[in-house]
C-alpha atoms as a PDB file:
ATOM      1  CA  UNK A   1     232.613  50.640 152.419  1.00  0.00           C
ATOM      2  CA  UNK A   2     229.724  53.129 152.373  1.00  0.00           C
ATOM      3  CA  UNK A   3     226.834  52.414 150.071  1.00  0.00           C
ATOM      4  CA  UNK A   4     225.414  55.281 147.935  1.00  0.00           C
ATOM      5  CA  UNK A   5     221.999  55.365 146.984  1.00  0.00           C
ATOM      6  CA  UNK A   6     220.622  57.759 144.260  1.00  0.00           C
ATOM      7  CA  UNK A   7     216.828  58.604 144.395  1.00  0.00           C
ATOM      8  CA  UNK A   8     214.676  59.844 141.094  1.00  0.00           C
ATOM      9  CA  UNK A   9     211.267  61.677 141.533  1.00  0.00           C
ATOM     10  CA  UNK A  10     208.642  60.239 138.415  1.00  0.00           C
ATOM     11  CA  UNK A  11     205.631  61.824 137.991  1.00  0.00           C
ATOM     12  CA  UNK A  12     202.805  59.294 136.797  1.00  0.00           C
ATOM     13  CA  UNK A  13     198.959  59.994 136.200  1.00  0.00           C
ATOM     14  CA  UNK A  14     196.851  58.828 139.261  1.00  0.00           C
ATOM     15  CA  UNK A  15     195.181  56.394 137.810  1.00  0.00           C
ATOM     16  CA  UNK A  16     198.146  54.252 136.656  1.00  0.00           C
ATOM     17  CA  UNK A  17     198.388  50.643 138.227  1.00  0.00           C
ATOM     18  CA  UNK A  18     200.353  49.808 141.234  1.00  0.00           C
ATOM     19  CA  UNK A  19     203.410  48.479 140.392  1.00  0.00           C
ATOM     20  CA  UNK A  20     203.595  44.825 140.527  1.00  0.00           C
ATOM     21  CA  UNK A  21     206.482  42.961 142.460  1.00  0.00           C
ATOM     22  CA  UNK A  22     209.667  41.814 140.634  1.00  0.00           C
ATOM     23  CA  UNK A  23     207.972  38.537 138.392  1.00  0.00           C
ATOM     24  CA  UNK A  24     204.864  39.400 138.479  1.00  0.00           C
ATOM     25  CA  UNK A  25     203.351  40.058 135.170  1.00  0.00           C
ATOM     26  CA  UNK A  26     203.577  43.504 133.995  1.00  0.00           C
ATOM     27  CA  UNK A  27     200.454  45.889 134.357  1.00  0.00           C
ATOM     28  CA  UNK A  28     201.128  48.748 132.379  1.00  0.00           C
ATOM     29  CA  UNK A  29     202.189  50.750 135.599  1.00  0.00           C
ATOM     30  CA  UNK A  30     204.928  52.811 133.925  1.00  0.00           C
ATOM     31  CA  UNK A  31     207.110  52.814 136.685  1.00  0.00           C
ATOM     32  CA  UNK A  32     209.968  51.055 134.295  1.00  0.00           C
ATOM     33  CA  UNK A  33     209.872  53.764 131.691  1.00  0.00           C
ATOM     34  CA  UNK A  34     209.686  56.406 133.831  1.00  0.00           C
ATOM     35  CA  UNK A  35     212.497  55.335 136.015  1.00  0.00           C
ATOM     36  CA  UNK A  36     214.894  55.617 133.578  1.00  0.00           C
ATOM     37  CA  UNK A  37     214.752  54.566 129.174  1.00  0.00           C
ATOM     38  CA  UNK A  38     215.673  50.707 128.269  1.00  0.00           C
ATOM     39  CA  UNK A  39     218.049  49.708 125.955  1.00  0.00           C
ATOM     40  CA  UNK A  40     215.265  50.087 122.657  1.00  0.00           C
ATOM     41  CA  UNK A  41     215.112  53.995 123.875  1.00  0.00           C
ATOM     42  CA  UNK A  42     218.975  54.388 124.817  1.00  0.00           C
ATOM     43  CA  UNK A  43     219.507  52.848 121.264  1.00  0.00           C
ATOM     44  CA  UNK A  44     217.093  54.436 118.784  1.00  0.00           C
ATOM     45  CA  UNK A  45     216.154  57.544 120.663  1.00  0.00           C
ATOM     46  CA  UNK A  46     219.826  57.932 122.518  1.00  0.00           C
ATOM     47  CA  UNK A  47     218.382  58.716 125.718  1.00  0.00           C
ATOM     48  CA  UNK A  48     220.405  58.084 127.939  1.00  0.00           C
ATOM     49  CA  UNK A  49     218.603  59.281 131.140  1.00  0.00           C
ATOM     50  CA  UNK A  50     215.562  60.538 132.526  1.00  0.00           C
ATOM     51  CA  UNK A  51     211.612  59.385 131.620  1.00  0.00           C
ATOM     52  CA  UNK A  52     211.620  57.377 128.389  1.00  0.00           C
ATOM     53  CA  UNK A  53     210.022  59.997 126.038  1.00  0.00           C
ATOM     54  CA  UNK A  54     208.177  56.833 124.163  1.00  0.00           C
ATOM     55  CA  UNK A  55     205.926  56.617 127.211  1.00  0.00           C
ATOM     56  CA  UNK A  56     202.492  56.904 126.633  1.00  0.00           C
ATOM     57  CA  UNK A  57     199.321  57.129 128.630  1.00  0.00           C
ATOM     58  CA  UNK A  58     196.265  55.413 127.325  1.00  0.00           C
ATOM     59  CA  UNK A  59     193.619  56.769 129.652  1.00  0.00           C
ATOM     60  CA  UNK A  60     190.712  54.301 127.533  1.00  0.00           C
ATOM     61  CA  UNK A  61     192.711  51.735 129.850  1.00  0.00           C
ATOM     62  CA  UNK A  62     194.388  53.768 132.427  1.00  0.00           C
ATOM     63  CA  UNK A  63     197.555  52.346 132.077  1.00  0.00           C
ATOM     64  CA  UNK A  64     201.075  53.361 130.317  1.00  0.00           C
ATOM     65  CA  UNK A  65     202.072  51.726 126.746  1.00  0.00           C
ATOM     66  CA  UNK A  66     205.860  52.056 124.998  1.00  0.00           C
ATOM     67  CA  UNK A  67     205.085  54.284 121.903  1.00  0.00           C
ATOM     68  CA  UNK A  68     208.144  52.568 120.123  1.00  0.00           C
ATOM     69  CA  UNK A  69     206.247  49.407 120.491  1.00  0.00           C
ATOM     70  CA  UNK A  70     202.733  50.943 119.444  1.00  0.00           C
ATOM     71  CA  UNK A  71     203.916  54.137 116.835  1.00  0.00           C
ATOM     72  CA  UNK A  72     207.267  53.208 116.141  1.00  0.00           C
ATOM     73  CA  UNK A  73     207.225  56.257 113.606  1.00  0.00           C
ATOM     74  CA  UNK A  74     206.143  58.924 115.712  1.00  0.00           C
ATOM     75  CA  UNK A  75     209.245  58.670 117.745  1.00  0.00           C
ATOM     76  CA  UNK A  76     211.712  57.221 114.357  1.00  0.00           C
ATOM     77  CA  UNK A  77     210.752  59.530 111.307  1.00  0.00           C
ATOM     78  CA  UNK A  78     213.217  57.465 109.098  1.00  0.00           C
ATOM     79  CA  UNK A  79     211.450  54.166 109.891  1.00  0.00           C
ATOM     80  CA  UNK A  80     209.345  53.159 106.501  1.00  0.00           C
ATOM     81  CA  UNK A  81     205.882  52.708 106.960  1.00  0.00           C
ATOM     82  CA  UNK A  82     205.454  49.542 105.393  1.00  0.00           C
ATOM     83  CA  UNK A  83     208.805  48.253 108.442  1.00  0.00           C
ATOM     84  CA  UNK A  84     206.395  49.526 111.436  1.00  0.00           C
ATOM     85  CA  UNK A  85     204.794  46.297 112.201  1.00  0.00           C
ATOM     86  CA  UNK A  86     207.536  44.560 112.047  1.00  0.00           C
ATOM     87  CA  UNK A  87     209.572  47.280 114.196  1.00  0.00           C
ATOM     88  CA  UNK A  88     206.650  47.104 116.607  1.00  0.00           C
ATOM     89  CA  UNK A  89     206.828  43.174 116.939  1.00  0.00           C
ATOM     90  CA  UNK A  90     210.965  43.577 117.785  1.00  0.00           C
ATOM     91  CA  UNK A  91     210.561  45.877 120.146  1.00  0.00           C
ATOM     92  CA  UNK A  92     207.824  43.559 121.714  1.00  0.00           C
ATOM     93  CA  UNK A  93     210.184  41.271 122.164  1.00  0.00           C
ATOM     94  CA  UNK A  94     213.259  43.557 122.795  1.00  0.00           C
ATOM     95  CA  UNK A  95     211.147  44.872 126.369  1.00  0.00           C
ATOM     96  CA  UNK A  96     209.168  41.906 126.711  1.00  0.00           C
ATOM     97  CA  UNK A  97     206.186  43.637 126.396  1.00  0.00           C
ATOM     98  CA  UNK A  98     203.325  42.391 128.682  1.00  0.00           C
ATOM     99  CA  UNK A  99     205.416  38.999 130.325  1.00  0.00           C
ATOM    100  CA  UNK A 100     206.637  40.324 134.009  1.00  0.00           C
ATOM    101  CA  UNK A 101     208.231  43.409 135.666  1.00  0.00           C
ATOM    102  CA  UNK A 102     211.984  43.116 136.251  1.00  0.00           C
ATOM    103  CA  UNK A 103     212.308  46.898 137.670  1.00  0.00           C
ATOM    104  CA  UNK A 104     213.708  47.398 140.724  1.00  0.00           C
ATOM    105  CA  UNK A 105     212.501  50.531 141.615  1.00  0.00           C
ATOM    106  CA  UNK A 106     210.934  51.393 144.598  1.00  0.00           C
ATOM    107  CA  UNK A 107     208.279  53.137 145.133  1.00  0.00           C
ATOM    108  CA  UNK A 108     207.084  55.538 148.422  1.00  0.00           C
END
């Protein structure tokens, strides 16, 4: 049986980490995000495909952040104020935020 590959072009700033191996804890490289949205974008911003539009550069650190971890309202205008925090501390733990890279994606 023949095996197909697909291949996906991502654009990230220069400065942006390397990405780390599979296990390794996660850098803030981006490469995740901009492969293709997780399950907290595909569900509350039904993206299906394509560079999560949550994904935000911090250049103060040179690195990438999740915006529905960070401004959880500035992607979900329905989502209370006073619910943000706690939105923010879901998704956290939705992505696991910060504890190791499990993308495959390779980079050239």
């Amino acid at each position: 049986m023949k095996e197909t590959t697909s291949s996906t072009v991502v654009w990230l700033a220069q400065q942006a980490p390397r990405k780390p191996e599979i296990g390794q804890s996660c850098n803030g490289c981006g490469v995740c995000c901009a492969a293709e949205p997780c399950p907290v974008a595909r569900v509350f911003l039904w993206q299906r495909k394509g560079s999560c539009r949550a994904l935000m550069w911090d250049p103060s650190q040179s690195l990438y952040r999740c915006g529905m971890l960070l401004q959880p309202a500035a992607f979900l205008d329905w989502l209370p104020q006073r619910w943000q925090g706690w939105f923010g501390r879901r998704v956290r733990r939705w992505i696991s935020a910060g504890v190791a890279c499990d993308s495959d994606a390779t980079i050239e």
